[in-house]
N, C-alpha and C. Protein backbone atom coordinates (compact mmCIF):
# COMPACT_ATOMS: atom_id res chain seq x y z
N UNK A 1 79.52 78.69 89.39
CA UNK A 1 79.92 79.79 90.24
C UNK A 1 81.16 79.37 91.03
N UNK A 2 82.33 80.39 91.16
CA UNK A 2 83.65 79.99 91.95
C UNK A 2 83.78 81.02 92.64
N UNK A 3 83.95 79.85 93.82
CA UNK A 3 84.31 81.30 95.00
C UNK A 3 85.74 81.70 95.24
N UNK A 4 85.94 82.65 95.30
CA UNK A 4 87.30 83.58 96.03
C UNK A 4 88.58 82.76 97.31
N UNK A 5 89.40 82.03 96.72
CA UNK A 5 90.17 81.70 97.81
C UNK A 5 90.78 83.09 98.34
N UNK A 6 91.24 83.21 100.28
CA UNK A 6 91.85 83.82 100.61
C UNK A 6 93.24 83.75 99.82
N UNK A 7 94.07 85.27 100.00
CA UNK A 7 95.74 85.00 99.48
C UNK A 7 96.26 84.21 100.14
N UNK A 8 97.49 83.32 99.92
CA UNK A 8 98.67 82.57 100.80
C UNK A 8 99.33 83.55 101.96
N UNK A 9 99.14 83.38 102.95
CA UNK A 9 100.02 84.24 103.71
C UNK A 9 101.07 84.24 103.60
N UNK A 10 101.94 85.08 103.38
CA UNK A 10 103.56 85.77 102.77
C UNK A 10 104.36 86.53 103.97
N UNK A 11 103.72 86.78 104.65
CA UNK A 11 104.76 87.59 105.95
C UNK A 11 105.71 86.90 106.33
N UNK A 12 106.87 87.65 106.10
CA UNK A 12 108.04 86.69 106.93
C UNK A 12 108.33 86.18 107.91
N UNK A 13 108.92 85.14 108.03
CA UNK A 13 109.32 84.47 109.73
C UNK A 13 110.20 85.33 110.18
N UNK A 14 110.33 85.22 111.49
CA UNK A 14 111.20 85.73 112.34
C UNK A 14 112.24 85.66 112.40
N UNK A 15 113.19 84.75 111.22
CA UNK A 15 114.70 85.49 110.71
C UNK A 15 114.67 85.96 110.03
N UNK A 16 113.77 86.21 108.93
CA UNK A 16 113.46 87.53 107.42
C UNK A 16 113.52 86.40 106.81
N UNK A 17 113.38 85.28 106.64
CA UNK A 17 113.32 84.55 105.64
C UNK A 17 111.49 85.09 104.58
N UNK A 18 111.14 84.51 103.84
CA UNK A 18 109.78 84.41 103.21
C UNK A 18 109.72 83.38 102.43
N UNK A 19 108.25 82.81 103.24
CA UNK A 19 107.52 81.94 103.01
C UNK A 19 106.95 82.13 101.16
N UNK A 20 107.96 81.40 100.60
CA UNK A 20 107.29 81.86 98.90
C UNK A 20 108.02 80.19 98.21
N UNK A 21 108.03 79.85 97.69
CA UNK A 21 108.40 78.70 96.66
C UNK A 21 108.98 79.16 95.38
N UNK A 22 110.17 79.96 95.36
CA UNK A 22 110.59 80.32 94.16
C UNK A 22 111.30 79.16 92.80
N UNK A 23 111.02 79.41 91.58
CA UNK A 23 111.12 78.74 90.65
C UNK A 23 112.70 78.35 89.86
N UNK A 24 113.44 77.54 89.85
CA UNK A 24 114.68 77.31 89.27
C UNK A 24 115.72 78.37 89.97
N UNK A 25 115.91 79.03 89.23
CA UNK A 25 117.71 79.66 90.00
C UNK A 25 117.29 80.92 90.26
N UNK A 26 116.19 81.15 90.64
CA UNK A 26 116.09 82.72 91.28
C UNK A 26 116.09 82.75 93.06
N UNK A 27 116.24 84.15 92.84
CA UNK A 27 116.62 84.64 94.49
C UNK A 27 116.17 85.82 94.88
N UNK A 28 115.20 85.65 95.83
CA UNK A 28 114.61 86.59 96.65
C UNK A 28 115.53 87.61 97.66
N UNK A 29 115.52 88.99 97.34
CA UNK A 29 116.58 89.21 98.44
C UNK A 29 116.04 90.78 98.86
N UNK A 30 116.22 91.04 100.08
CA UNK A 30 116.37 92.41 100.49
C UNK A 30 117.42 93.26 100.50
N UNK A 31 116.90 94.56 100.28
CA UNK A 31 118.04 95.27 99.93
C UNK A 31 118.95 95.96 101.71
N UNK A 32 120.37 95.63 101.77
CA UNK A 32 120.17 96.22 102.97
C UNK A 32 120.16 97.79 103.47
N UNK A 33 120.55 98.00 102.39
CA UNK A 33 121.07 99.99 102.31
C UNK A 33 119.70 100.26 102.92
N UNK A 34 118.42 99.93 102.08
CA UNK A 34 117.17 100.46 101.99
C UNK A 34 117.29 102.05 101.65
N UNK A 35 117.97 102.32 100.79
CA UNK A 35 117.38 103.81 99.91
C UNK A 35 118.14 104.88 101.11
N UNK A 36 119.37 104.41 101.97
CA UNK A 36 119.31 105.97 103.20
C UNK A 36 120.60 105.99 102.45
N UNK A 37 120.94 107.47 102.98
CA UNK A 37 121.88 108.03 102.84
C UNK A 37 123.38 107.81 103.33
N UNK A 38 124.48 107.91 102.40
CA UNK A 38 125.59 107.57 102.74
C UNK A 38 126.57 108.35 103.59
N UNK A 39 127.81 107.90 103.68
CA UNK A 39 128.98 108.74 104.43
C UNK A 39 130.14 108.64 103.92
N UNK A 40 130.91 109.35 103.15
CA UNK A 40 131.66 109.10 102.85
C UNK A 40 133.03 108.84 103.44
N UNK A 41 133.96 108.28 103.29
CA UNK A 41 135.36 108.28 104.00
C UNK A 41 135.69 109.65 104.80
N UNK A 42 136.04 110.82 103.98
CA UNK A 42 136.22 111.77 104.24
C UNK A 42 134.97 112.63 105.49
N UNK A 43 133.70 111.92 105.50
CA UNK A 43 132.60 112.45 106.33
C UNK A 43 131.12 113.23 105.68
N UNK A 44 131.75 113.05 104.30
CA UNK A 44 130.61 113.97 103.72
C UNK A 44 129.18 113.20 103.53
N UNK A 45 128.25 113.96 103.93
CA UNK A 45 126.74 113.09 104.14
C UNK A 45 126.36 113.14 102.38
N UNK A 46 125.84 111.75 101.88
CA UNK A 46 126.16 111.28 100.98
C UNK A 46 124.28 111.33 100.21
N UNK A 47 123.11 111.80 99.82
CA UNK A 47 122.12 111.84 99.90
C UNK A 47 121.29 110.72 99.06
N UNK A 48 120.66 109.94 99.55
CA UNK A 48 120.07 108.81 98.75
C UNK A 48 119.81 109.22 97.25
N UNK A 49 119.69 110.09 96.96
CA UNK A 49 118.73 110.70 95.61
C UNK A 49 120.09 111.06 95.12
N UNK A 50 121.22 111.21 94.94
CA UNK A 50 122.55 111.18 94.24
C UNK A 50 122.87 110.17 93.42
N UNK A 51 123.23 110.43 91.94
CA UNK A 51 123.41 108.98 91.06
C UNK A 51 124.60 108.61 90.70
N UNK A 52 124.70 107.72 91.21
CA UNK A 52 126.53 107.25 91.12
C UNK A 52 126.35 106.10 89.95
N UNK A 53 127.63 106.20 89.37
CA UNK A 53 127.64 105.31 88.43
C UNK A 53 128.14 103.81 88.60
N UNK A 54 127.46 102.54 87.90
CA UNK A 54 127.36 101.37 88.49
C UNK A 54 127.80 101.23 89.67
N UNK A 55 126.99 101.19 90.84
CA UNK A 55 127.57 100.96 92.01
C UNK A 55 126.77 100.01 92.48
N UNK A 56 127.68 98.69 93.02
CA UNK A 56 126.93 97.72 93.07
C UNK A 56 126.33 97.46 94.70
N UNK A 57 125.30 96.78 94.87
CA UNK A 57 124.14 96.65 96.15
C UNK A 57 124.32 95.48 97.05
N UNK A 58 124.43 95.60 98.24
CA UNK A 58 124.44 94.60 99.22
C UNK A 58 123.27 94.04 99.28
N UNK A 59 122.67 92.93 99.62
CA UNK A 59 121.30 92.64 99.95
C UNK A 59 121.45 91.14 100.90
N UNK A 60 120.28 91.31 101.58
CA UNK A 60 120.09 89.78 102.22
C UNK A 60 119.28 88.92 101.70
N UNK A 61 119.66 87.54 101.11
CA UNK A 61 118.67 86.87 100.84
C UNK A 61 117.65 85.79 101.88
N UNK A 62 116.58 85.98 101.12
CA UNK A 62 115.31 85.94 101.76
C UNK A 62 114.56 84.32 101.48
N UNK A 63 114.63 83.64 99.94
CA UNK A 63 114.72 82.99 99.64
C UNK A 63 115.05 82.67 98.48
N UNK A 64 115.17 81.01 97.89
CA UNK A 64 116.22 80.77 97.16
C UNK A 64 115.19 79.59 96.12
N UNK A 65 115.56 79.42 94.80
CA UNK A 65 114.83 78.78 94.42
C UNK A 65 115.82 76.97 94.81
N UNK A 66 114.95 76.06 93.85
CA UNK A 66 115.67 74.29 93.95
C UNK A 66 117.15 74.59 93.12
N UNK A 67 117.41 75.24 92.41
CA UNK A 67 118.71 74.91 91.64
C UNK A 67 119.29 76.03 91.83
N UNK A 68 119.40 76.65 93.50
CA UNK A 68 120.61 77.49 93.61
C UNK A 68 121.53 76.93 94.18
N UNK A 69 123.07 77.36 94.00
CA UNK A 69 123.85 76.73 94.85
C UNK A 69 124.93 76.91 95.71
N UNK A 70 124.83 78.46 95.32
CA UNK A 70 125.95 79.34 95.65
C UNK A 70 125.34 80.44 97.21
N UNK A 71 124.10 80.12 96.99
CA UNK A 71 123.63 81.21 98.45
C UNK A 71 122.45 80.46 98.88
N UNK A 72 122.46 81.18 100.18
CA UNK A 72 121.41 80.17 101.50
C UNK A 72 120.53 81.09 101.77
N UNK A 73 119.41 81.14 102.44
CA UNK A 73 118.51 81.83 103.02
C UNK A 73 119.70 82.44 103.70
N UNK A 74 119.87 84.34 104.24
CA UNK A 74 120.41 84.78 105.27
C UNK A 74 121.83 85.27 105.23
N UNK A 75 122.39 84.54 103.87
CA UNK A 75 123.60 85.16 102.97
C UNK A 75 123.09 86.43 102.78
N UNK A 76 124.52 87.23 102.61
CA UNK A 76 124.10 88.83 102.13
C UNK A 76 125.16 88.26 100.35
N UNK A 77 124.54 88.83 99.71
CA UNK A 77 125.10 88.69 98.45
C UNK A 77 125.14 90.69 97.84
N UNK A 78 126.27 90.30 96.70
CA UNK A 78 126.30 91.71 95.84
C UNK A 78 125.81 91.50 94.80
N UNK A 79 125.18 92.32 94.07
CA UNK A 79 124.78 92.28 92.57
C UNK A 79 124.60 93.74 92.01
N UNK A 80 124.42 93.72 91.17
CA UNK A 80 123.99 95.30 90.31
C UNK A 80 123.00 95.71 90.01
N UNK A 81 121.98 96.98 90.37
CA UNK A 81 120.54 97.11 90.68
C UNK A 81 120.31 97.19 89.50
N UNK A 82 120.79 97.55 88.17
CA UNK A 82 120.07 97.29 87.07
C UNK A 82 119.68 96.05 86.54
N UNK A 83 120.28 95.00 86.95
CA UNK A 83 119.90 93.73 86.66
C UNK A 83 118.65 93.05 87.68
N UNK A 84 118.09 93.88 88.27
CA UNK A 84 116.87 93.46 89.40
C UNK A 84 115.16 93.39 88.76
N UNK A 85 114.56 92.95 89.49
CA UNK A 85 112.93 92.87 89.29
C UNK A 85 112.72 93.13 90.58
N UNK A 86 111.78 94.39 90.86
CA UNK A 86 111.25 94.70 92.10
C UNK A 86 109.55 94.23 92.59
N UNK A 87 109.65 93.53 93.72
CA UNK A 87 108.68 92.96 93.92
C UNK A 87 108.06 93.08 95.34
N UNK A 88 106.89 93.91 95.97
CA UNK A 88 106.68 94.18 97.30
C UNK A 88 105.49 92.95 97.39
N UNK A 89 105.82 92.48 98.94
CA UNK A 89 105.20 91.77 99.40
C UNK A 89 104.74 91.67 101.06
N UNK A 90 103.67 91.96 101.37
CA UNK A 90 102.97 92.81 102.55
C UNK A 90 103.82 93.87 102.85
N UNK A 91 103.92 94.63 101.86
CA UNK A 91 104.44 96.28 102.30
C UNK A 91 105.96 96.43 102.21
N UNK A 92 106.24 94.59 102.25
CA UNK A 92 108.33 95.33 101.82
C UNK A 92 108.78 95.17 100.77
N UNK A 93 109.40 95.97 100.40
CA UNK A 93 109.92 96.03 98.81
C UNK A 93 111.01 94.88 99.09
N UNK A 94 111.28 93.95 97.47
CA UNK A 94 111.93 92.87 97.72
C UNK A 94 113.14 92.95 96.16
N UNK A 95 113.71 92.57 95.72
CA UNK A 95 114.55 91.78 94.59
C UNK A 95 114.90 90.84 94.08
N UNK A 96 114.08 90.73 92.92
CA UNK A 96 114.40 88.82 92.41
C UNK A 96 115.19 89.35 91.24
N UNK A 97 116.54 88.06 91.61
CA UNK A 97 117.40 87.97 90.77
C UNK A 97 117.51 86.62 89.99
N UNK A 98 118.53 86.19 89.36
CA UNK A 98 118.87 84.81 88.89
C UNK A 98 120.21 84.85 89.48
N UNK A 99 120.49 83.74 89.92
CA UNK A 99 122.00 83.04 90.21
C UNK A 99 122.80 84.17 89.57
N UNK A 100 122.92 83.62 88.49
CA UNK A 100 124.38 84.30 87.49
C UNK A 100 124.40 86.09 87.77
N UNK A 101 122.79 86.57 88.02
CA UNK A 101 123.22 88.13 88.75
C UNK A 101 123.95 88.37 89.75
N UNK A 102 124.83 87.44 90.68
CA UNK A 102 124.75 87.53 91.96
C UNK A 102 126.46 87.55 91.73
N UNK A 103 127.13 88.88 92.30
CA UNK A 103 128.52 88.60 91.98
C UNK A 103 129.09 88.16 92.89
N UNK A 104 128.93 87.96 94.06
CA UNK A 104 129.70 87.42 95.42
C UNK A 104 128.52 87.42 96.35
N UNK A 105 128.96 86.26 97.52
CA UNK A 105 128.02 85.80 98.08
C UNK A 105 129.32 85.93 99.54
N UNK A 106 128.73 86.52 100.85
CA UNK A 106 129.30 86.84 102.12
C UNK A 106 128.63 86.14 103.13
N UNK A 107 128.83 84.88 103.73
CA UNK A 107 128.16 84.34 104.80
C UNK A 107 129.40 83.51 105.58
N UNK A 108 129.25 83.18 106.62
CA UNK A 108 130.19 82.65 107.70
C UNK A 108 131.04 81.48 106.88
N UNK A 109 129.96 80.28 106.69
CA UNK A 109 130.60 79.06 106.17
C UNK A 109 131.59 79.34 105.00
N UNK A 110 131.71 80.85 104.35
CA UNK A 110 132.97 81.08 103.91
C UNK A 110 134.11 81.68 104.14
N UNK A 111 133.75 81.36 105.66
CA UNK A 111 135.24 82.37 105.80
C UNK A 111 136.01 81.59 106.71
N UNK A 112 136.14 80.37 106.11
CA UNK A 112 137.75 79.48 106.81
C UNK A 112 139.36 80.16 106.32
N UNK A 113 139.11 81.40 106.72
CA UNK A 113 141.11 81.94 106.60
C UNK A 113 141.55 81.56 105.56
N UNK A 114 140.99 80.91 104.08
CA UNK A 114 141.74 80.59 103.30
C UNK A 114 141.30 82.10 102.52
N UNK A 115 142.38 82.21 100.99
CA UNK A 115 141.79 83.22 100.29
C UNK A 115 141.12 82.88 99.15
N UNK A 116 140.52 81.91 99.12
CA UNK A 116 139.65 81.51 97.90
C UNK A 116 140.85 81.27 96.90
N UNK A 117 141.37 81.05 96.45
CA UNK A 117 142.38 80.97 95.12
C UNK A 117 142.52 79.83 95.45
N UNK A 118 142.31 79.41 94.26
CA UNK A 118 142.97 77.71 93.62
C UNK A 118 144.16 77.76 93.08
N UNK A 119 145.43 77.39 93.15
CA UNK A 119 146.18 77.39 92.39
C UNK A 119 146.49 76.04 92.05
């Protein structure tokens, strides 16, 4: 006879990080839009349920697996929602990606005034 372990508790800490152990080059991330509605330049109210074509998603990441190397817990990164796996965990909807989904990565430690170009 085997008894029932409780689940791992998963609620996030108090910077949005989550407590999870992800596997090789994936990445946990929240989305930041969360599904609301846009504005356009011009002012026009923009309605979540409107389908625009490839338009790519801001998100914050949440956590990171051992062989990422390009984003930190708390980076906002871009990627493209068709390339996602949706995954809720105590009630918030989440996005696991792989590295190579991730087209740019936006956090402080990159923004020393240079413009990224190697020449």
């Amino acid at each position: 006879m085997t008894t029932l372990e409780s689940a791992p508790d998963i609620t996030p800490n108090a910077d949005g990080s989550v407590p999870i152990k992800l596997l090789h080059d994936r990445v946990l991330v929240r989305e930041d839009d969360g599904g609301r509605e846009r504005r356009s330049s011009g002012g026009i109210v923009i309605p979540a349920t409107a389908q625009m074509g490839r338009r790519l998603v801001w998100a914050t990441v949440v956590a990171v697996g051992p062989n990422v190397r390009s984003a930190e817990i708390g980076d906002h990164v871009l990627f493209e929602p068709e390339d996602r796996g949706l995954v809720e965990l105590q009630g918030t909807n989440y996005v696991l990606l792989r590295e190579r989904d991730i087209h740019a990565v936006a956090a402080s430690r990159h923004s020393d005034g240079g413009t990224g170009l190697y020449l």
